[in-house]
C-alpha atoms as a PDB file:
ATOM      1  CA  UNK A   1       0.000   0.000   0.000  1.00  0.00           C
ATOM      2  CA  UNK A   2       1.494   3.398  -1.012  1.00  0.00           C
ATOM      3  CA  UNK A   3       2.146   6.054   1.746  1.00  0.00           C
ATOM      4  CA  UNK A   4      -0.164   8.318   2.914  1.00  0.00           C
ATOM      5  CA  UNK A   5       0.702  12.050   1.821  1.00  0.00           C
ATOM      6  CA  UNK A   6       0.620  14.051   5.878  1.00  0.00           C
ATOM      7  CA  UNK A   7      -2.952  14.989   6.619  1.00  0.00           C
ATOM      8  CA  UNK A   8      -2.669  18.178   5.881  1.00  0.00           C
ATOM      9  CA  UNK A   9      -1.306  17.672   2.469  1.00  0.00           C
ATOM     10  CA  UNK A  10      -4.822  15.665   2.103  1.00  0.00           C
ATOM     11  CA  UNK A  11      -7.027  18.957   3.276  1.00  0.00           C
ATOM     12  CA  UNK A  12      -5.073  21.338   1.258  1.00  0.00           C
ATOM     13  CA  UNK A  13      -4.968  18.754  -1.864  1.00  0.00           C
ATOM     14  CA  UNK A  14      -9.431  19.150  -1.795  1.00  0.00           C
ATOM     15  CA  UNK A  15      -9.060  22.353  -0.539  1.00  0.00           C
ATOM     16  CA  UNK A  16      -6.982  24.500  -3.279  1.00  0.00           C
ATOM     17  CA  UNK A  17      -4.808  22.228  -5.032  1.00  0.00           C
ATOM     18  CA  UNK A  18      -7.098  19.757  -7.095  1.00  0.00           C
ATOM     19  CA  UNK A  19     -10.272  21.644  -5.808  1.00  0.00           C
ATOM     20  CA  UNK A  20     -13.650  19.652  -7.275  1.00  0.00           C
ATOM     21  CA  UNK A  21     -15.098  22.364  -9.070  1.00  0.00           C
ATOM     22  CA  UNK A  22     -12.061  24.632 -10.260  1.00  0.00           C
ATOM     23  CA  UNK A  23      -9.786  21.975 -11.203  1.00  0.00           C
ATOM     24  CA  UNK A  24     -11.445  19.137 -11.610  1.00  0.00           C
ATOM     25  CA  UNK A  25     -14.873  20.531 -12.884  1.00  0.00           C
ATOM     26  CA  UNK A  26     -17.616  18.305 -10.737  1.00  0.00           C
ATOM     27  CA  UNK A  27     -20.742  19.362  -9.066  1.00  0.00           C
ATOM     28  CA  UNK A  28     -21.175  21.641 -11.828  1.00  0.00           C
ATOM     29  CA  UNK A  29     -25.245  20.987 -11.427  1.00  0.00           C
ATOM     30  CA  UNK A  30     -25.614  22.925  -7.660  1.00  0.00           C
ATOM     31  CA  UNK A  31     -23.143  24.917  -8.939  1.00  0.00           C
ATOM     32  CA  UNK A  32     -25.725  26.856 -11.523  1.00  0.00           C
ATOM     33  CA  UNK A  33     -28.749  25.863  -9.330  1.00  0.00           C
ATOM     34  CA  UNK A  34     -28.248  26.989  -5.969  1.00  0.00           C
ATOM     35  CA  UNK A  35     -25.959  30.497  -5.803  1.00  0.00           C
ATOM     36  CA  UNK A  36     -28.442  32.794  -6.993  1.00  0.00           C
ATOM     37  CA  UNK A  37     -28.919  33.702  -3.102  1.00  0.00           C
ATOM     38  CA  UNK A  38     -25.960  33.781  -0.601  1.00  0.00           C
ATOM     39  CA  UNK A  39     -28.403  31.506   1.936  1.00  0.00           C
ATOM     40  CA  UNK A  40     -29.657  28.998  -0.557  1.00  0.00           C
ATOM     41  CA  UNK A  41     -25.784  28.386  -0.798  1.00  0.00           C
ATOM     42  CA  UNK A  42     -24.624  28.137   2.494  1.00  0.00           C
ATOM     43  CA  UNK A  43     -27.155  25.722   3.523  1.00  0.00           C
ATOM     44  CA  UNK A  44     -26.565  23.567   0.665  1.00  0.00           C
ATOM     45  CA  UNK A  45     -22.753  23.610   1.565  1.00  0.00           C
ATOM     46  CA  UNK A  46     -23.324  23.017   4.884  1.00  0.00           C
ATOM     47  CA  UNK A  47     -25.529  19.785   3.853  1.00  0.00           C
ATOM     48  CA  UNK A  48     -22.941  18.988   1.416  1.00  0.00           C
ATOM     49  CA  UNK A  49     -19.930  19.156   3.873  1.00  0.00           C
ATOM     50  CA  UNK A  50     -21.723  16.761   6.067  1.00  0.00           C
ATOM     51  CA  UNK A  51     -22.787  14.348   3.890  1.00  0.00           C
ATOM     52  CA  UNK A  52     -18.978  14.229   1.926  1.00  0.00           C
ATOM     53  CA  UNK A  53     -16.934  13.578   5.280  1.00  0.00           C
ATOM     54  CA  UNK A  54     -19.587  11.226   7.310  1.00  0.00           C
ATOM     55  CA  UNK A  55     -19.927   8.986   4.017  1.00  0.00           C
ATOM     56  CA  UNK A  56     -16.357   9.123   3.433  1.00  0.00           C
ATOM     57  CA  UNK A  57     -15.603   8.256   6.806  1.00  0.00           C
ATOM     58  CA  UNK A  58     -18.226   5.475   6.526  1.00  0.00           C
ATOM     59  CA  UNK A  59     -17.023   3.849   3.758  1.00  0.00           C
ATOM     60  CA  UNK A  60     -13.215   3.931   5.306  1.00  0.00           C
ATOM     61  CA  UNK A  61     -15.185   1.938   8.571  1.00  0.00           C
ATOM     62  CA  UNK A  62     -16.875  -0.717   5.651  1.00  0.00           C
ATOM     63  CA  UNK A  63     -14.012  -0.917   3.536  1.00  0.00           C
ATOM     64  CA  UNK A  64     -12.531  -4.457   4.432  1.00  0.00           C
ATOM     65  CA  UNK A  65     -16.348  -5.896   4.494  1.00  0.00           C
ATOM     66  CA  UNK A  66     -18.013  -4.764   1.722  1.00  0.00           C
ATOM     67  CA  UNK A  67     -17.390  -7.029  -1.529  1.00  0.00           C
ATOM     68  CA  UNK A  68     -15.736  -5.182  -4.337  1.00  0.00           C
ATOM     69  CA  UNK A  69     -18.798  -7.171  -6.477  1.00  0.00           C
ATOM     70  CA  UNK A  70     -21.316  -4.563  -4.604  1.00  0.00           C
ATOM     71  CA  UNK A  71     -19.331  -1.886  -3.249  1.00  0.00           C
ATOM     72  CA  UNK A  72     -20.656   0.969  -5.997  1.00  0.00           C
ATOM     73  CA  UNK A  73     -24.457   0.099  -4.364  1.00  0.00           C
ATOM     74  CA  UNK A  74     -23.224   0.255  -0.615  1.00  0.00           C
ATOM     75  CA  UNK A  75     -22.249   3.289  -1.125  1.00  0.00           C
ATOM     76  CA  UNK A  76     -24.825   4.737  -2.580  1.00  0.00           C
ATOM     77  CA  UNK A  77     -26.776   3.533   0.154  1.00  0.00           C
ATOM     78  CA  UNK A  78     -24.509   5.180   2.457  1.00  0.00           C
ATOM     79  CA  UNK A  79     -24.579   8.769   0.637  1.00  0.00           C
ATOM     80  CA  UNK A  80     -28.355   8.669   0.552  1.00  0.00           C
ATOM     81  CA  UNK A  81     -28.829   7.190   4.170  1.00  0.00           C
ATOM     82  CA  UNK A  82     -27.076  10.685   5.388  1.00  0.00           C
ATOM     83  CA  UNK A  83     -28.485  13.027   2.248  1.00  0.00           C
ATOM     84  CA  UNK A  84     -32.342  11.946   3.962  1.00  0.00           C
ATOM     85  CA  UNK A  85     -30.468  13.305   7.231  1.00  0.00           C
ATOM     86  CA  UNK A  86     -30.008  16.782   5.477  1.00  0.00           C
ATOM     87  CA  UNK A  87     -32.979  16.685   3.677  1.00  0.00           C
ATOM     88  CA  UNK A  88     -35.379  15.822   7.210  1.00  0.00           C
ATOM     89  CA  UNK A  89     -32.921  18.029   9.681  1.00  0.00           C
ATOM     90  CA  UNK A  90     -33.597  21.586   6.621  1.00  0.00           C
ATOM     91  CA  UNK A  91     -37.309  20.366   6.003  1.00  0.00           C
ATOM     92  CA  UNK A  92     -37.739  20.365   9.902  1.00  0.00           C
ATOM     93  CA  UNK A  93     -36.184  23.782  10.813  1.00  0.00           C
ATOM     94  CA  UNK A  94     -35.931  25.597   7.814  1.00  0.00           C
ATOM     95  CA  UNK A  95     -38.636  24.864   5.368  1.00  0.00           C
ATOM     96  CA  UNK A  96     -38.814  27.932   3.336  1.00  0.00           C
ATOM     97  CA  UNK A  97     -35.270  27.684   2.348  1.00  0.00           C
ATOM     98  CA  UNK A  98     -36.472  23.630   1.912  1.00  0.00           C
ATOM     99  CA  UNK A  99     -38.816  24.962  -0.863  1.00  0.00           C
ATOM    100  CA  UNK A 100     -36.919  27.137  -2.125  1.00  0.00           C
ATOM    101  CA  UNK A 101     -34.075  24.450  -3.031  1.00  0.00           C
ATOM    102  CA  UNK A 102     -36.548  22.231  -4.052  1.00  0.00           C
ATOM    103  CA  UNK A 103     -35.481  18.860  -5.946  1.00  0.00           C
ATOM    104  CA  UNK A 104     -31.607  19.828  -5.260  1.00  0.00           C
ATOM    105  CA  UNK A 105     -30.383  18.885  -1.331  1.00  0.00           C
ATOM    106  CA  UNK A 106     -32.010  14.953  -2.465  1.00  0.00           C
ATOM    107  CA  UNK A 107     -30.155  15.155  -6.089  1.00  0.00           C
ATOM    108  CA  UNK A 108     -27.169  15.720  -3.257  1.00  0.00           C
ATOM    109  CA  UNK A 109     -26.631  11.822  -3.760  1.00  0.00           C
ATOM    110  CA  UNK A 110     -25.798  12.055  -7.328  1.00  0.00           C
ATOM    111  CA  UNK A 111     -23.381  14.463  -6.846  1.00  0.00           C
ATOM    112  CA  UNK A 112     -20.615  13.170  -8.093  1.00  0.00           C
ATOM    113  CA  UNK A 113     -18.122  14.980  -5.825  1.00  0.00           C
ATOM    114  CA  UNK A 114     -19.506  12.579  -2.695  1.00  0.00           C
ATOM    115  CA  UNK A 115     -19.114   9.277  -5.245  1.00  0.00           C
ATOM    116  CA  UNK A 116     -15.920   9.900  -6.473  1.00  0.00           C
ATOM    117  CA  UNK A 117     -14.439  10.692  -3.188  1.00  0.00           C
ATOM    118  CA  UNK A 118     -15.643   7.069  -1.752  1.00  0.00           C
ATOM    119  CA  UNK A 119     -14.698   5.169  -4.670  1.00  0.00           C
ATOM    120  CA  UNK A 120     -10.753   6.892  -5.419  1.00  0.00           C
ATOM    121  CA  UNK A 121      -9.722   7.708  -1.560  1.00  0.00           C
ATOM    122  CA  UNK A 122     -12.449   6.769   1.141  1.00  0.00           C
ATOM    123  CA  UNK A 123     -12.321   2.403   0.206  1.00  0.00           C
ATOM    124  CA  UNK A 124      -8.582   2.431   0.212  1.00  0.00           C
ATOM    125  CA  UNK A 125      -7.360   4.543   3.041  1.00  0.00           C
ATOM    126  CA  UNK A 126      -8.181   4.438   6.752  1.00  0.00           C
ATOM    127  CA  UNK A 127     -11.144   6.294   8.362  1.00  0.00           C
ATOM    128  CA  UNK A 128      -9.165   9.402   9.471  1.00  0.00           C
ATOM    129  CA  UNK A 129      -7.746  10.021   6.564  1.00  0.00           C
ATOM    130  CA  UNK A 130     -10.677   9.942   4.291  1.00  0.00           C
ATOM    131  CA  UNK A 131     -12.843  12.116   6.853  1.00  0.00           C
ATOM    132  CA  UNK A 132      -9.907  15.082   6.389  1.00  0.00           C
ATOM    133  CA  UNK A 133      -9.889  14.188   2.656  1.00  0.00           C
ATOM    134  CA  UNK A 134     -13.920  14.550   2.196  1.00  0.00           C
ATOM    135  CA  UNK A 135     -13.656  17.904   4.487  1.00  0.00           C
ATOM    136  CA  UNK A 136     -11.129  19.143   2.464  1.00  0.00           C
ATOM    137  CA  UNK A 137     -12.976  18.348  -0.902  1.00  0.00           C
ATOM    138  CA  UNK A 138     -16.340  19.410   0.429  1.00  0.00           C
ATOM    139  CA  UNK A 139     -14.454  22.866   1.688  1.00  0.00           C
ATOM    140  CA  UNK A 140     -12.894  23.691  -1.632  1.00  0.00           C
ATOM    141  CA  UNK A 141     -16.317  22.691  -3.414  1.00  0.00           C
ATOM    142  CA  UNK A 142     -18.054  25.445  -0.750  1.00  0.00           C
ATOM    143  CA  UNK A 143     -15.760  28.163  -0.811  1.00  0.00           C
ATOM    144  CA  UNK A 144     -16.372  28.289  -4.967  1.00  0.00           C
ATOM    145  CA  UNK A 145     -20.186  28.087  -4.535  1.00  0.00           C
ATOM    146  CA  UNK A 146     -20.235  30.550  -1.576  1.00  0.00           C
ATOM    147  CA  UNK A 147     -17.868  32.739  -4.108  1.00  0.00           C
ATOM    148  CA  UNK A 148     -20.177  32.661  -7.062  1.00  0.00           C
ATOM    149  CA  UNK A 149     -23.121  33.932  -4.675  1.00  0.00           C
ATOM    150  CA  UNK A 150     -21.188  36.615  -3.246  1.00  0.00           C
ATOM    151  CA  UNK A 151     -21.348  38.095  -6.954  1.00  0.00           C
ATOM    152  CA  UNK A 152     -24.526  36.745  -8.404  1.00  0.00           C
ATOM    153  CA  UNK A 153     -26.935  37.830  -5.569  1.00  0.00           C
ATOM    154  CA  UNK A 154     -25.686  41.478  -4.928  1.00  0.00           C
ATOM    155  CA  UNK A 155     -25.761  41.737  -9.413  1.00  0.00           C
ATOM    156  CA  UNK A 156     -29.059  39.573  -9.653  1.00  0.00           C
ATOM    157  CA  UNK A 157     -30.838  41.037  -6.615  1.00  0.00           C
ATOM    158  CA  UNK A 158     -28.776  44.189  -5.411  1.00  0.00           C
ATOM    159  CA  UNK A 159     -28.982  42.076  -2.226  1.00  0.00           C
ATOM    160  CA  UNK A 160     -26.819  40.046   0.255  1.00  0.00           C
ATOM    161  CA  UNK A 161     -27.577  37.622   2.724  1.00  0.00           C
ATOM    162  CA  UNK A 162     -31.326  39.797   2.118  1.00  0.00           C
ATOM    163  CA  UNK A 163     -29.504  43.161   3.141  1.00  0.00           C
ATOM    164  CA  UNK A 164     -29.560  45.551   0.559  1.00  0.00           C
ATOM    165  CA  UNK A 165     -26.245  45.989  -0.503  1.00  0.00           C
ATOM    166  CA  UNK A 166     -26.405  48.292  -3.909  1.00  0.00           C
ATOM    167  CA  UNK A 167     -27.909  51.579  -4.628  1.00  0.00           C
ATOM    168  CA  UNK A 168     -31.733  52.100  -5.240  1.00  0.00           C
ATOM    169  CA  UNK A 169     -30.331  53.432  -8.847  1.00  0.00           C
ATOM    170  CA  UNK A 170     -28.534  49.715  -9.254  1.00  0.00           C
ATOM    171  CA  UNK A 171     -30.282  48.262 -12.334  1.00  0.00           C
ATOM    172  CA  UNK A 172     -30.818  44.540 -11.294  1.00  0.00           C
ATOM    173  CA  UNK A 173     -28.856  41.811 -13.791  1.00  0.00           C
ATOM    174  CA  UNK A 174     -31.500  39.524 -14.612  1.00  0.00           C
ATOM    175  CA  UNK A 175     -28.839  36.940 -16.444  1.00  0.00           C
ATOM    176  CA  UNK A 176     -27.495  36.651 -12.555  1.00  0.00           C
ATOM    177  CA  UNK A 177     -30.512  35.296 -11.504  1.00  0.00           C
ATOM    178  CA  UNK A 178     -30.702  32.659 -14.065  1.00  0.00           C
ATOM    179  CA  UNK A 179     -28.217  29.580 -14.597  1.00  0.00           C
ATOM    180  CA  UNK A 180     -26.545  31.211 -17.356  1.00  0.00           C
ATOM    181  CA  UNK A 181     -25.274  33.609 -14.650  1.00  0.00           C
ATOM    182  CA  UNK A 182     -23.661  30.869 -12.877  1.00  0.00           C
ATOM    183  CA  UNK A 183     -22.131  30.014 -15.520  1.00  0.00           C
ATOM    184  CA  UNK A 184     -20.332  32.480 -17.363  1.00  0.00           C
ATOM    185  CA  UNK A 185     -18.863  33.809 -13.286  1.00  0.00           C
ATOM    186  CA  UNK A 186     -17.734  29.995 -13.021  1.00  0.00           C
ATOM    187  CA  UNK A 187     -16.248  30.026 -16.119  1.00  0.00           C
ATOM    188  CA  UNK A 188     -14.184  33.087 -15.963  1.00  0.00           C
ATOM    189  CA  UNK A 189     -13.057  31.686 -12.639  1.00  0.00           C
ATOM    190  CA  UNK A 190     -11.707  29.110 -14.054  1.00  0.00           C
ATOM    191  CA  UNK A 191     -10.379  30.825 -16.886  1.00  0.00           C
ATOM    192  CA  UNK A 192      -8.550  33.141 -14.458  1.00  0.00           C
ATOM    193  CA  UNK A 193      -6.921  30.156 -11.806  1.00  0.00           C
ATOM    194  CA  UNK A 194      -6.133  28.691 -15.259  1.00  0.00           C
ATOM    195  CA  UNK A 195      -4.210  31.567 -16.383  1.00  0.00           C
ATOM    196  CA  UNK A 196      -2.221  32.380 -13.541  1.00  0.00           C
ATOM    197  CA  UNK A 197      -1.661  29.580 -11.758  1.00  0.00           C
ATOM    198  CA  UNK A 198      -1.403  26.819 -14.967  1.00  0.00           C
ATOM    199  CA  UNK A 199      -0.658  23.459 -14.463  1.00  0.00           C
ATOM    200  CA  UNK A 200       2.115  21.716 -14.752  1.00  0.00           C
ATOM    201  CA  UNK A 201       3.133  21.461 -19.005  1.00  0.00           C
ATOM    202  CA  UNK A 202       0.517  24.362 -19.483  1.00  0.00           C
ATOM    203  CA  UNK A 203       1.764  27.537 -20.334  1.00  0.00           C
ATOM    204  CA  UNK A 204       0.126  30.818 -19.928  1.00  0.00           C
ATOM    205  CA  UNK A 205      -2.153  32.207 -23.275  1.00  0.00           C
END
């Protein structure tokens, strides 16, 4: 069995270095769906953070009992055992928010983020280890969403958080609002961590 990077090589790796969303383009779905409003996104991360390192740690606990022949359906069952967690816990306490994200905290377990992190780290490497590496996956994948919201909801609704943040004069971008607006900010992050900080063999242009 290769050696383990240290642990905090594994948080920073999710967190910045081969981030989900920026470098690795997953989870592109919530991405558009859910940062129109600074709150839809936050709970969604929050739901996503917890459901990434409990299933990841899960799996770690499984991994010398579950046959390889079924593995892919145990762990499904173990990402949707804790995304009905989420889904009771934000129906319970906050159900307008609930509504308001509609079909997306469930469509949590086909986020391929959670799947990929089970199947190429959490099966393989012990229980500690894959809890830091889902945190630090789940982390990097918030930070971007939380990012995109902090400049689609003060463009789309002159807003923040539901505090009025531009002037009455501010002429609202309705493109913001929509997934289209997600879009186009994610790509031109991309297009900018791209630029200056290329990968190795890529050169800047």
């Amino acid at each position: 069995m290769p050696t383990l990077p240290p642990k905090k090589e594994i948080f920073l790796t999710g967190l910045w270095k081969d981030n989900p969303v920026l470098r690795q383009i997953l989870g592109i779905c919530s991405t558009l769906a859910v940062t129109n409003l600074m709150v839809n996104t936050l709970v969604m991360d929050v739901g996503l953070i917890f459901t990434v390192c409990m299933s990841s740690l899960t799996v770690s606990l499984l991994r010398r009992y579950t046959p390889m022949r079924i593995r892919m359906m145990v762990q499904t069952l173990i990402i949707a055992s804790y995304v009905i967690i989420v889904d009771i816990m934000i129906r319970a306490y906050l159900p307008d928010i609930s509504e308001a994200l509609g079909p997306y905290v469930a469509l949590i377990i086909t986020n391929c983020i959670i799947m990929g992190r089970c199947e190429a780290f959490a099966r393989h490497n012990p229980p500690v280890a894959s809890f830091i590496d889902g945190l630090g996956m789940s982390l990097g994948y918030s930070l971007v969403l939380i990012a995109i919201a902090f400049i689609r909801e003060p463009l789309g609704f002159g807003s923040l958080l539901g505090f009025r943040v531009m002037p009455e004069s501010f002429v609202q971008w309705t493109v913001m609002i929509m997934a289209p607006g997600a879009f186009f900010t994610l790509g031109i992050m991309v297009w900018i961590l791209k630029y200056f900080r290329p990968q190795k063999g890529e050169e800047k242009g």
